[in-house]
Every structure is written in C-alpha cells, then in structure tokens.
C-alpha atoms as a PDB file:
ATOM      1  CA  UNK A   1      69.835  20.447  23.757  1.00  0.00           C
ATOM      2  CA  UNK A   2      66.895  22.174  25.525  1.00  0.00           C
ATOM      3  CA  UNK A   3      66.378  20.824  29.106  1.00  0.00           C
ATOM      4  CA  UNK A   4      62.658  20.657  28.935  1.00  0.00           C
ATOM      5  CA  UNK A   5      59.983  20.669  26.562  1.00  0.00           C
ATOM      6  CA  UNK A   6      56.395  21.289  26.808  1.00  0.00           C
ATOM      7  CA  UNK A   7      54.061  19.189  24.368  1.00  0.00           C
ATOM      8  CA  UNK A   8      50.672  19.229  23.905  1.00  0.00           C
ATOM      9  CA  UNK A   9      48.464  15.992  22.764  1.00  0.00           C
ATOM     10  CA  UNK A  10      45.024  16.531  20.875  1.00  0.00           C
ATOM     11  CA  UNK A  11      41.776  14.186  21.152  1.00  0.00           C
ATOM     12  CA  UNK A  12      40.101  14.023  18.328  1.00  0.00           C
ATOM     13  CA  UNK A  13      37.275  12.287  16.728  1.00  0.00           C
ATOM     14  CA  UNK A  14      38.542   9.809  14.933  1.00  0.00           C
ATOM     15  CA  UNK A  15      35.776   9.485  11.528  1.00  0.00           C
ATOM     16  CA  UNK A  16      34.290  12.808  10.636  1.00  0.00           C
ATOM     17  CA  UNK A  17      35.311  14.423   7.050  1.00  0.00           C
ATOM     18  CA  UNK A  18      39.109  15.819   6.174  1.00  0.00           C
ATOM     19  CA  UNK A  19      37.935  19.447   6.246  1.00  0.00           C
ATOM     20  CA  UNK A  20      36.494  19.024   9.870  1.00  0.00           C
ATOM     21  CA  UNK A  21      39.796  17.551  10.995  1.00  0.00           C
ATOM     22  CA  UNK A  22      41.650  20.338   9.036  1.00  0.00           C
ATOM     23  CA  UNK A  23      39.400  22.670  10.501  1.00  0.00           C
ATOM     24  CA  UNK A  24      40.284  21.190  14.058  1.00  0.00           C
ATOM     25  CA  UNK A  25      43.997  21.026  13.740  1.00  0.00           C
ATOM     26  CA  UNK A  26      44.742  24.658  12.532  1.00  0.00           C
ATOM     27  CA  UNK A  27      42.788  25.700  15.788  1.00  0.00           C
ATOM     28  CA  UNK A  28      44.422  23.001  18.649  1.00  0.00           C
ATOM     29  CA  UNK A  29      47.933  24.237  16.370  1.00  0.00           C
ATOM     30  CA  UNK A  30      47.236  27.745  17.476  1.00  0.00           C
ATOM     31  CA  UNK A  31      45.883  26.996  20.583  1.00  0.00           C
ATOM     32  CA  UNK A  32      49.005  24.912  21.538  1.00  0.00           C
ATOM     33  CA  UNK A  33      51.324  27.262  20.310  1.00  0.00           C
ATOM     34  CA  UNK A  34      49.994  30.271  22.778  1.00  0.00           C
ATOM     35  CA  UNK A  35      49.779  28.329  25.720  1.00  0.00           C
ATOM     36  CA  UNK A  36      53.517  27.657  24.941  1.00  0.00           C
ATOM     37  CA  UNK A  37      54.422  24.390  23.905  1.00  0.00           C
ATOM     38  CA  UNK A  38      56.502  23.800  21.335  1.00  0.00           C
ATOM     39  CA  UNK A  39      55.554  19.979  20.034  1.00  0.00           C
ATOM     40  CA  UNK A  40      51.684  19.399  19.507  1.00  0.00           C
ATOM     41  CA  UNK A  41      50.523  16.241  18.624  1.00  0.00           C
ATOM     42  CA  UNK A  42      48.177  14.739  16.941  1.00  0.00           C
ATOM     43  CA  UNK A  43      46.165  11.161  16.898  1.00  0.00           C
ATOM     44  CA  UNK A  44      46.712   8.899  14.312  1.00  0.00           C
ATOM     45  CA  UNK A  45      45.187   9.722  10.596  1.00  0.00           C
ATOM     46  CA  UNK A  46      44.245  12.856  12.442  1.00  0.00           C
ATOM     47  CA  UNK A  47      43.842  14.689   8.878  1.00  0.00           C
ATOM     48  CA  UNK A  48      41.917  11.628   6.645  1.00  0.00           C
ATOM     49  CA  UNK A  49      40.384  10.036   9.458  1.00  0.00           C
ATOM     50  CA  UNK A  50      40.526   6.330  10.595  1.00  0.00           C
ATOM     51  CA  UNK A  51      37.135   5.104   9.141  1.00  0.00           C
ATOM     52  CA  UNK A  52      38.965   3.261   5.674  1.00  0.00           C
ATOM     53  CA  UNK A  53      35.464   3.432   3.958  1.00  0.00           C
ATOM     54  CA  UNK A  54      35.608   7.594   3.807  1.00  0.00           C
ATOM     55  CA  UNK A  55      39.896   7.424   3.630  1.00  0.00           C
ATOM     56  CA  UNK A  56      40.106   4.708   0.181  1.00  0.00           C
ATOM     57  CA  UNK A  57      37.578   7.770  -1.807  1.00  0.00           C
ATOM     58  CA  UNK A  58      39.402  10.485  -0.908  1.00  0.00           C
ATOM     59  CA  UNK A  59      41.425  12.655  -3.570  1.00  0.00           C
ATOM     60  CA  UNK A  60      44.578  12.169  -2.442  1.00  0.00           C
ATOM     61  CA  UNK A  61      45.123  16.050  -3.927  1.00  0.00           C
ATOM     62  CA  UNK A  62      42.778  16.987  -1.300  1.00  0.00           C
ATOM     63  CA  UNK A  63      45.049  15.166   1.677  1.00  0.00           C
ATOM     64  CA  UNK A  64      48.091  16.930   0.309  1.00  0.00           C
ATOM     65  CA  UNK A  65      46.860  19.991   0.235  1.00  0.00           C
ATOM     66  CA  UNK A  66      45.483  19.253   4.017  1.00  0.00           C
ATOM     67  CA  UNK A  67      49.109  18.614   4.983  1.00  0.00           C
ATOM     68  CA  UNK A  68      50.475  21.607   3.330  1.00  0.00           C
ATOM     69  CA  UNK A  69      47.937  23.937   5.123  1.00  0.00           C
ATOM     70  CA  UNK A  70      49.018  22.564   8.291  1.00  0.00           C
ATOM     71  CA  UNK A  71      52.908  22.776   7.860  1.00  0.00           C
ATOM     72  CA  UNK A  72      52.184  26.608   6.854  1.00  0.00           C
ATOM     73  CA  UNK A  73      50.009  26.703   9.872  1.00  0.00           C
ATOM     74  CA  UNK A  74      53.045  25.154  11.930  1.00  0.00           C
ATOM     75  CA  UNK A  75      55.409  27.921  10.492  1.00  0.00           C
ATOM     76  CA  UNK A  76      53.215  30.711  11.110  1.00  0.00           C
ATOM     77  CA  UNK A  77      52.675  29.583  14.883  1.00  0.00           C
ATOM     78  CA  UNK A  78      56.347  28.907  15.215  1.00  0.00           C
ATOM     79  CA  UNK A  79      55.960  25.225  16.873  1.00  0.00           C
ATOM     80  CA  UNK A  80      56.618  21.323  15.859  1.00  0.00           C
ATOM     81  CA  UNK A  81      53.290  19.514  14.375  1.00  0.00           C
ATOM     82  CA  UNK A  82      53.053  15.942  14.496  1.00  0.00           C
ATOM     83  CA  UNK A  83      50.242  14.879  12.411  1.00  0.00           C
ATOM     84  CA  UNK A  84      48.490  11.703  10.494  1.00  0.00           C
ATOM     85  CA  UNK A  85      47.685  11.146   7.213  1.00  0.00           C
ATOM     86  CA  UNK A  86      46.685   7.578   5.699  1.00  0.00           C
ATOM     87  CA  UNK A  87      47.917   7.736   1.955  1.00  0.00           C
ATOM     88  CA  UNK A  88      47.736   5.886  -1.327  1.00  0.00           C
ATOM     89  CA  UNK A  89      50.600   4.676  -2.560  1.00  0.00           C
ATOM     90  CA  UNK A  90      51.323   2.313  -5.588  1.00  0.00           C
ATOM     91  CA  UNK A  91      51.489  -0.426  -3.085  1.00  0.00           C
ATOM     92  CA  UNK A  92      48.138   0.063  -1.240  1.00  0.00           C
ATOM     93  CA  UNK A  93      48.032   3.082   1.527  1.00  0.00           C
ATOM     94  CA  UNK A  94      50.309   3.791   4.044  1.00  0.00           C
ATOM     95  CA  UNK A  95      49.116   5.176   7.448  1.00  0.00           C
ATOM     96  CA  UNK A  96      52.028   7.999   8.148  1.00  0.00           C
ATOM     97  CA  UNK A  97      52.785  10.502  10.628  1.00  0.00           C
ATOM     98  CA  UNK A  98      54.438  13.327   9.596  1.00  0.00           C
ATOM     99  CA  UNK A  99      56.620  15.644  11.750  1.00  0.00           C
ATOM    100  CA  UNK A 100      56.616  18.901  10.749  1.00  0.00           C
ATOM    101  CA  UNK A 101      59.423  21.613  11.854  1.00  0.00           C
ATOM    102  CA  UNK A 102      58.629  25.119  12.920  1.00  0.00           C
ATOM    103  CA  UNK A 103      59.920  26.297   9.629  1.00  0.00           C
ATOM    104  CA  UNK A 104      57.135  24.143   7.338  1.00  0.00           C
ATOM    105  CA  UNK A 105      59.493  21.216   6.563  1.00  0.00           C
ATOM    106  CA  UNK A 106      58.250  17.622   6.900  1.00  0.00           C
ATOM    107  CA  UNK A 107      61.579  16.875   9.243  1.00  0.00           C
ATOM    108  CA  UNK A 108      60.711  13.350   9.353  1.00  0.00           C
ATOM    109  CA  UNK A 109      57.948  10.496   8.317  1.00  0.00           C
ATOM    110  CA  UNK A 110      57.125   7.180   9.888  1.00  0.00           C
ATOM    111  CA  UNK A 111      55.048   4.622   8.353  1.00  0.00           C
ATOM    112  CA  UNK A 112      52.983   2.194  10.294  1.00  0.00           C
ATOM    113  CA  UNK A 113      54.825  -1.164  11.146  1.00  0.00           C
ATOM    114  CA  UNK A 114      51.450  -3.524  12.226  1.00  0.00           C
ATOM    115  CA  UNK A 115      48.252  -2.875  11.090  1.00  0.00           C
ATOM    116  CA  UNK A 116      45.420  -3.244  13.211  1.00  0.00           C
ATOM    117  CA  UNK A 117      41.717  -4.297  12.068  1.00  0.00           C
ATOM    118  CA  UNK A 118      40.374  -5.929   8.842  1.00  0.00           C
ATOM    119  CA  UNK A 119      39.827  -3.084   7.004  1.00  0.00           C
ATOM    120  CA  UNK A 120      43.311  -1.735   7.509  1.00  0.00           C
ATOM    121  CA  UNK A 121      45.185  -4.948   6.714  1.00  0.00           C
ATOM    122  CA  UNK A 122      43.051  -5.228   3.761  1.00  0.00           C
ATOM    123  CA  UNK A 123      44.160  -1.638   2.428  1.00  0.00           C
ATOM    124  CA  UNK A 124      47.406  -0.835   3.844  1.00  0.00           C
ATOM    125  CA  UNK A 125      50.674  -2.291   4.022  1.00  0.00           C
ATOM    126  CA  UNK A 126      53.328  -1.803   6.851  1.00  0.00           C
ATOM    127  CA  UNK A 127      56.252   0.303   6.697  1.00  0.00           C
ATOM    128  CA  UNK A 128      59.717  -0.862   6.874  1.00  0.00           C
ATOM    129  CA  UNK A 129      61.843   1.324   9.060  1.00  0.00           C
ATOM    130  CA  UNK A 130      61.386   2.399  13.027  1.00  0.00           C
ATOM    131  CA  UNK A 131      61.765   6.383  13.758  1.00  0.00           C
ATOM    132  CA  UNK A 132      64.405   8.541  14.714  1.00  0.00           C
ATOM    133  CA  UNK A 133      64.614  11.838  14.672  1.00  0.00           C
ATOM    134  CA  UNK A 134      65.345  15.370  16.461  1.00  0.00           C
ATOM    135  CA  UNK A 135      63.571  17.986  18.039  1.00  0.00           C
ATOM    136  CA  UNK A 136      65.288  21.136  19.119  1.00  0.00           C
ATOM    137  CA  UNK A 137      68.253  19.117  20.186  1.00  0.00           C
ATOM    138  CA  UNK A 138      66.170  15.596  21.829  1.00  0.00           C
ATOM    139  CA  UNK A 139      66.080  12.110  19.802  1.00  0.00           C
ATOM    140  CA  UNK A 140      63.059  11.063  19.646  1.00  0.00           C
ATOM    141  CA  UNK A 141      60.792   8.448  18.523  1.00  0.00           C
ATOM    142  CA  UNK A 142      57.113   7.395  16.891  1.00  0.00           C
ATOM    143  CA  UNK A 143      55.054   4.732  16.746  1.00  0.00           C
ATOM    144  CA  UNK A 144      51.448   4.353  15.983  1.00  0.00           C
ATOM    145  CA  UNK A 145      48.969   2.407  17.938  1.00  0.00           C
ATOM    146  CA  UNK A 146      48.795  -0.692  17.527  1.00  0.00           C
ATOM    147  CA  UNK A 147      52.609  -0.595  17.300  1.00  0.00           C
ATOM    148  CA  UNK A 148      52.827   0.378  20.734  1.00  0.00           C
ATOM    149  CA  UNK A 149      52.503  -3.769  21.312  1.00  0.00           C
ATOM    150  CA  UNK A 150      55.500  -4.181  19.553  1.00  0.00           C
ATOM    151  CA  UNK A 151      57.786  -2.728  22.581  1.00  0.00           C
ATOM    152  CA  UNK A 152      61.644  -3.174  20.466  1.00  0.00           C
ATOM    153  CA  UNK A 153      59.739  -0.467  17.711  1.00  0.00           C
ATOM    154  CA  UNK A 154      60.037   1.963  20.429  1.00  0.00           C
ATOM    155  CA  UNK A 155      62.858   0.270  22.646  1.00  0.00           C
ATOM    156  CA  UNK A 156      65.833   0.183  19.774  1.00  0.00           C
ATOM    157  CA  UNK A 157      65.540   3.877  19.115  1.00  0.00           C
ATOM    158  CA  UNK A 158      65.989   4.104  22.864  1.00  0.00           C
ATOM    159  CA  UNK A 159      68.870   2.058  22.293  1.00  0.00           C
ATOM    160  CA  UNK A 160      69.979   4.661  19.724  1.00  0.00           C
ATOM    161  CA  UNK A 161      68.946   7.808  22.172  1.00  0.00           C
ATOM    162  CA  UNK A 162      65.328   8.567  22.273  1.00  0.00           C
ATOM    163  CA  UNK A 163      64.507  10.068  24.996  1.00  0.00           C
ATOM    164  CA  UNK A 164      60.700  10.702  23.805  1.00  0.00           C
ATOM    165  CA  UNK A 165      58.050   8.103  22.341  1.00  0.00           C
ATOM    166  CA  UNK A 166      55.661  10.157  20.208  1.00  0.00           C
ATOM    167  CA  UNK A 167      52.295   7.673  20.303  1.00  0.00           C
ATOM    168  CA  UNK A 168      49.491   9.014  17.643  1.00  0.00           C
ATOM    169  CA  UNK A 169      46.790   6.365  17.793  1.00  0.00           C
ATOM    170  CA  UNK A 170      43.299   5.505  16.758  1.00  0.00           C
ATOM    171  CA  UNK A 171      41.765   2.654  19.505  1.00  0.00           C
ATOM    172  CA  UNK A 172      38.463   2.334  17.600  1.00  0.00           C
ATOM    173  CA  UNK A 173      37.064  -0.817  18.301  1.00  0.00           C
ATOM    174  CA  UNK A 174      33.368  -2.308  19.265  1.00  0.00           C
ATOM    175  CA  UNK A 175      31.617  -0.743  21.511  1.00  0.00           C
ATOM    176  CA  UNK A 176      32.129  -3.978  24.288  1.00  0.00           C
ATOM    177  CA  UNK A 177      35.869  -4.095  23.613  1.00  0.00           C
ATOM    178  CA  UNK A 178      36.053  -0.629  23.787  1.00  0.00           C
ATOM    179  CA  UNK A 179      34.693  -0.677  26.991  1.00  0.00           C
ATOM    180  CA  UNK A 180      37.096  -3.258  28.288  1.00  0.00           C
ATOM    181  CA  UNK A 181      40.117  -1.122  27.128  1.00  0.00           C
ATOM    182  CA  UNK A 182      38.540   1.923  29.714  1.00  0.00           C
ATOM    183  CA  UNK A 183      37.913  -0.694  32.709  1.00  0.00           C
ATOM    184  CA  UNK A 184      41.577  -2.039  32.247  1.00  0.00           C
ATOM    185  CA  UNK A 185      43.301   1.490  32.146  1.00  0.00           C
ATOM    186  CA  UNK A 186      43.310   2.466  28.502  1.00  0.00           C
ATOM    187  CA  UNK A 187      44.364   0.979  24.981  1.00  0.00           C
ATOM    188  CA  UNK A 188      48.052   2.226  25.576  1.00  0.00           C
ATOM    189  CA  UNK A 189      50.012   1.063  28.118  1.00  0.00           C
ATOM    190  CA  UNK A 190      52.560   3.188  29.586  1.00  0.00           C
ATOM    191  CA  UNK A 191      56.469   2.606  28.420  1.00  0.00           C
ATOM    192  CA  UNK A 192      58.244   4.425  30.866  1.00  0.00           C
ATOM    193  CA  UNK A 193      57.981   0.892  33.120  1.00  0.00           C
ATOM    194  CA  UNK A 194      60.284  -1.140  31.117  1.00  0.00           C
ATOM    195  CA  UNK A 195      62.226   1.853  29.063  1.00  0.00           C
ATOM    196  CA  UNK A 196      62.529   4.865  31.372  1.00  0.00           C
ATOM    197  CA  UNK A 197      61.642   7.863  28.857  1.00  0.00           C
ATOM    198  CA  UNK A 198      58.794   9.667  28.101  1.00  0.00           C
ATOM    199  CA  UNK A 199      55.352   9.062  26.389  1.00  0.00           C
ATOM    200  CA  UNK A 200      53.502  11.378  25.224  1.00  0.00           C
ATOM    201  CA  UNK A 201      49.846   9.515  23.463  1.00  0.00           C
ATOM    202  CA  UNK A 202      47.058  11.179  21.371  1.00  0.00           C
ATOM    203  CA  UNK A 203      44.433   9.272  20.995  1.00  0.00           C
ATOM    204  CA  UNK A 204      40.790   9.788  19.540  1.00  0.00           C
ATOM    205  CA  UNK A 205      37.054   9.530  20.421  1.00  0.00           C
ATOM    206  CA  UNK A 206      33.743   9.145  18.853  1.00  0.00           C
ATOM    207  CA  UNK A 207      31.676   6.942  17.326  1.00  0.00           C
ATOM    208  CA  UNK A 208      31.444   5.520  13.485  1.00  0.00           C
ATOM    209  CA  UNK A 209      29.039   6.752  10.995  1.00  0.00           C
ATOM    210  CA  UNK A 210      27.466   3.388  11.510  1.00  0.00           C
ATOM    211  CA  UNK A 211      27.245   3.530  15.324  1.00  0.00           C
ATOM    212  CA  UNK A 212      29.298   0.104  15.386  1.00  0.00           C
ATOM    213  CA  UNK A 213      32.628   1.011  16.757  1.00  0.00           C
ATOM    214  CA  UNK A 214      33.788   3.831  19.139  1.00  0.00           C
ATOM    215  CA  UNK A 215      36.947   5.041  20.503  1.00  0.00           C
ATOM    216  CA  UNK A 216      38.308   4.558  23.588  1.00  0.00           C
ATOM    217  CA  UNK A 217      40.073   8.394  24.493  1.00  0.00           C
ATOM    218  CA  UNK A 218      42.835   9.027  27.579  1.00  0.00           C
ATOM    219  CA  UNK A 219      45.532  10.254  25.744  1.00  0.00           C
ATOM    220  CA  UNK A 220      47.989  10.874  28.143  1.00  0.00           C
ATOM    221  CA  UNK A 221      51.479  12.155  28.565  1.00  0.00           C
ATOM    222  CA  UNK A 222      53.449  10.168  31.044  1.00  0.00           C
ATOM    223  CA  UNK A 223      57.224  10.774  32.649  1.00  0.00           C
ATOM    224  CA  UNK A 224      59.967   7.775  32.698  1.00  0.00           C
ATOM    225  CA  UNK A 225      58.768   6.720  35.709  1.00  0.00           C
ATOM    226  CA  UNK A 226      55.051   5.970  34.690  1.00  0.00           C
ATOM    227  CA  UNK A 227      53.539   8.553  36.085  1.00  0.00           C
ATOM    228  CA  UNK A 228      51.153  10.455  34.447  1.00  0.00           C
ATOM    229  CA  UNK A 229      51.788  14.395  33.751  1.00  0.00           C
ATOM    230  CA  UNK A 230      48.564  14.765  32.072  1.00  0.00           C
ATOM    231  CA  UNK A 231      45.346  12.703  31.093  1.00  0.00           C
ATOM    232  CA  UNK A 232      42.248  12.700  28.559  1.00  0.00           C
ATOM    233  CA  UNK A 233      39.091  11.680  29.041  1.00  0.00           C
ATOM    234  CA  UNK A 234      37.180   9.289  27.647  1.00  0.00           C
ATOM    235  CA  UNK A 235      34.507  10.996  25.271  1.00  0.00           C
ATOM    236  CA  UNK A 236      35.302  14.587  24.499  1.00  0.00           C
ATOM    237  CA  UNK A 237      37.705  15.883  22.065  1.00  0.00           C
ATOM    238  CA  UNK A 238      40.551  18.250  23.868  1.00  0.00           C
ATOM    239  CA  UNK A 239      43.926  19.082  24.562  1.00  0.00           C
ATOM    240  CA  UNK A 240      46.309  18.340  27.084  1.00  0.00           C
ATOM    241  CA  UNK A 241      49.811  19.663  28.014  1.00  0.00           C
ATOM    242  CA  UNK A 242      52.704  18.887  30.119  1.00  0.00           C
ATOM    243  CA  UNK A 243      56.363  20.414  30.344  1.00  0.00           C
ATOM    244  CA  UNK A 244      58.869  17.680  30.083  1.00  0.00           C
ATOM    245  CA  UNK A 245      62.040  17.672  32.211  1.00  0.00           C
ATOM    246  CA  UNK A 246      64.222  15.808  29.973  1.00  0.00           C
ATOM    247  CA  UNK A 247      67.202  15.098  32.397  1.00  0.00           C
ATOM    248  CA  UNK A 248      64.429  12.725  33.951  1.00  0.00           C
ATOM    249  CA  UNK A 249      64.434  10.341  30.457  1.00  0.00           C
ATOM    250  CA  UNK A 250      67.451   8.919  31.626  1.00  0.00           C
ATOM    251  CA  UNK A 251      66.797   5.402  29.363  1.00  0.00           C
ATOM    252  CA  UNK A 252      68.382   3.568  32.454  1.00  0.00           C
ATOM    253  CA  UNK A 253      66.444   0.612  31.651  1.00  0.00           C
ATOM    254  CA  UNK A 254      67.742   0.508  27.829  1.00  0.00           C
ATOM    255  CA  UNK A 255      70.879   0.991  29.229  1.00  0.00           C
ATOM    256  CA  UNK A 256      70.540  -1.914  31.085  1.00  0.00           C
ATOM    257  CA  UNK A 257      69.268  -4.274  28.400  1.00  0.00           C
ATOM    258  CA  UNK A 258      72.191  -3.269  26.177  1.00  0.00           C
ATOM    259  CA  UNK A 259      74.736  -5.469  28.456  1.00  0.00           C
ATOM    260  CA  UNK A 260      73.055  -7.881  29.957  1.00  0.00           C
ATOM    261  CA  UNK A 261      72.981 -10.693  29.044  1.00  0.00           C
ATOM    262  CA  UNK A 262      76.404  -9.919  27.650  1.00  0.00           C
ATOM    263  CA  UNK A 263      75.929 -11.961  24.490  1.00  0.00           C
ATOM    264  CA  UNK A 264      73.190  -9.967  23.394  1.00  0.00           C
ATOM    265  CA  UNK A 265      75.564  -7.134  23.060  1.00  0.00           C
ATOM    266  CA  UNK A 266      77.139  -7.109  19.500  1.00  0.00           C
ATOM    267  CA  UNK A 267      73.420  -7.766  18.230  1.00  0.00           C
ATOM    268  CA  UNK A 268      71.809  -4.564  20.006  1.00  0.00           C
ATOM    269  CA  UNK A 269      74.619  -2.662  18.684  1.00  0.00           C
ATOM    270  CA  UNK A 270      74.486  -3.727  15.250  1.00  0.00           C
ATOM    271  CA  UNK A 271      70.579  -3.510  15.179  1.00  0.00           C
ATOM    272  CA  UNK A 272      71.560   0.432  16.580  1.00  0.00           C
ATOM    273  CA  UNK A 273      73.560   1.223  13.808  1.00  0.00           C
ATOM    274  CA  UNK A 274      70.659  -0.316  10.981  1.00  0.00           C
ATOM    275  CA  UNK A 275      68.321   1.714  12.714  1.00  0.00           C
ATOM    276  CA  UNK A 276      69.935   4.842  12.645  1.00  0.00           C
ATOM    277  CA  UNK A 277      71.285   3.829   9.270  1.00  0.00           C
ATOM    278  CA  UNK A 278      67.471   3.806   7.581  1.00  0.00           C
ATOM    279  CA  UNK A 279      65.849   6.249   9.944  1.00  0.00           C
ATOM    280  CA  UNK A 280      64.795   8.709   6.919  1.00  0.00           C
ATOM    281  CA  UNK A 281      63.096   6.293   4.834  1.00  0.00           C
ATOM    282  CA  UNK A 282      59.405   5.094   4.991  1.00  0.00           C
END
C-alpha cells in the first residue's frame, strides 16, 4: 500500500450540455494528471449533468460513449477517474459514479442510496449496496451527496477499512437555501469528526437554465482530523489538490464504535461481512 496519495477534486457546473462536461473532464483529467495526482475526482453526474429535464432526453448511446472517452482519457494520462453519470435503466435511472483504473477499466460502480429533490425521486431509484473498493493498495469508499446525511453509508465501509470517503455531489438548490448552505459552512459536512479518515468532496456551481436554482461550490478535501487540506470557492469552476498522508486515516473512531457498547459487536461485524460481501454490485 502506497503511504500517500495526492487527489485532485473538480468544480464544475452542474447543468450545461454532455459535450461541455466531456469537453471539461478530458482537460481537468490531463491537468490533474501533470500536476501529479493520481485520483481526480469528479462532482456528481459530472458527464450528463444534474438538471433531470436535459438528463431524461439524452441518448443514453451518447452517455456511454462519454464514459468510454473518459476511461481512454484516464489510460492515456495514467491516473484513477472518478466520474458521474445518471443512467436509464429498466427500472427508472440510476445516478452512478464510476471509478475508473489507470488502465481504462470501470474498477468499481456505486449507485446512489437517497435521492435528493422532486425531480430526482420522481426519475431515479436508489441503489442497493454501499462502496468498497481499492486504489493502489487503500480501501476506499463513495457516496454521493445527499448520502453524505446518511453517516453508516460511509461509516460501515470504515468498519470494513476505508480509509478514504470519495464525496461527488451536486448541492443545487434555490437560490435562498443555497445561500444558507454558504453562511453555515457548506452543503457537506466534514466526516473526519466522528470517523477519523479522509474526505475528499467535488462539488458543482452555476446556475439552472431557468435561473431558479444554483449551486452552492467548496469542494474540499479534508484530513481525519477535520481539517481542511484544500478548499473551493463558491462560484467558479476549478480544481483543487492535496497529497494525502494515509498513516493519518487511522479510523480510530470506527474502531471505537465497533466495541462499545459491547452488544453492538456481533451486529457491526456481521453488517462488515454483507458489505464486503455485495460491494461489486449496483
């Protein structure tokens, strides 16, 4: 396992067309990959967009195509892409992340647990399985925003080893509430707090078509103890980096709320080996 790991997290606008974002992540891929990181990620839907009255008319040949350009773009630049997609499926759409390995593989897919918004529940359904997976050697884990309020998504693969949340998200909201979310701190709240390993957030910004909702921006990558490695701003699309000293995720917290109280014990450990048991499957 390496000890560190630098990641960058993209800002981007979260509702302009699929060949803008395409456009947008083969550069921030490139861009990632020569300032030396070796995980870049991406906010949530980061290839279809967010705005469900563009994503339900899209030709779903297009997305896939999308997401093959960018695993051949994660090959040639020799780094891990996490990136979003919201596809159909013959159960409504699922809003996925996909991490892709420096080879071009899709190593590993999470669906969306809670959906957030009316359009969104009206469209999509939730997956059924929380994340683990591996990158160069480090467990890690996904969730995507509004899942973030949902702390045992993220703390059970902790449980199991994570030692990195991965946090893609889309905070797009009315312009008042949106504003709330920036005078409070931001639409994420850190994890390290209550789990002691790292989070590393993408988030978006811009407006609607329709001038209705914005987003709320300050992606952020954060170490175990809270503290913040790197920051966003609120409005402007860009990129932000951090190298990650993984001895620091030390998941002492977890840890903790694996024994006690001790009759809890058996169940965590169970619920461990169910998680690990369906991590593949979206």
């Amino acid at each position: 396992m390496t000890a560190t790991l630098q990641v960058s997290c993209v800002q981007l606008h979260w509702a302009k067309p699929l060949g803008f974002n395409l456009e947008r992540t083969l550069h921030y891929i490139k861009a990632a990959s020569d300032c030396g990181s070796r995980v870049v990620l991406f906010p949530e839907a980061s290839l279809t967009s967010y705005y469900f009255p563009y994503v339900v008319k899209l030709d779903q040949r297009k997305v896939i195509d999308a997401l093959s350009q960018t695993r051949a773009a994660a090959k040639k630049h020799n780094i891990w892409v996490i990136a979003g997609t919201v596809q159909k499926t013959k159960d409504r759409f699922l809003n996925l992340a996909h991490v892709i390995s420096p080879d071009g593989q899709i190593a590993h897919e999470y669906a969306k647990v809670h959906m957030a918004g009316k359009d969104e529940k009206k469209y999509c359904r939730g997956g059924k399985q929380l994340s683990l997976f591996e990158i160069d050697g480090i467990l890690c884990t996904l969730v995507i925003c509004r899942d973030g309020r949902h702390p045992e998504l993220y703390r059970i693969p902790a449980m199991a080893g994570a030692q990195i949340l991965f946090h893609p998200s889309c905070s797009s909201d009315e312009i008042e509430a949106v504003c709330w979310k920036r005078t409070s701190g931001r639409a994420q709240q850190p994890v390290g707090p209550n789990s002691k390993i790292f989070h590393c957030v993408a988030n978006t910004v811009g407006e609607a078509p329709d001038g209705k909702q914005t987003s709320s921006g300050s992606s952020f990558i954060r170490e175990p103890n809270g503290i913040p490695l790197a920051e966003a701003g609120h409005c402007q699309e860009e990129m932000i980096t951090a190298v990650l000293d993984i001895s620091r995720a030390d998941r002492s917290y977890i840890l903790d709320s694996m024994k006690n109280p001790p009759f809890l014990a058996k169940y965590w450990r169970d619920i461990v080996k169910e998680v690990r048991r369906r991590s593949g499957t979206i």
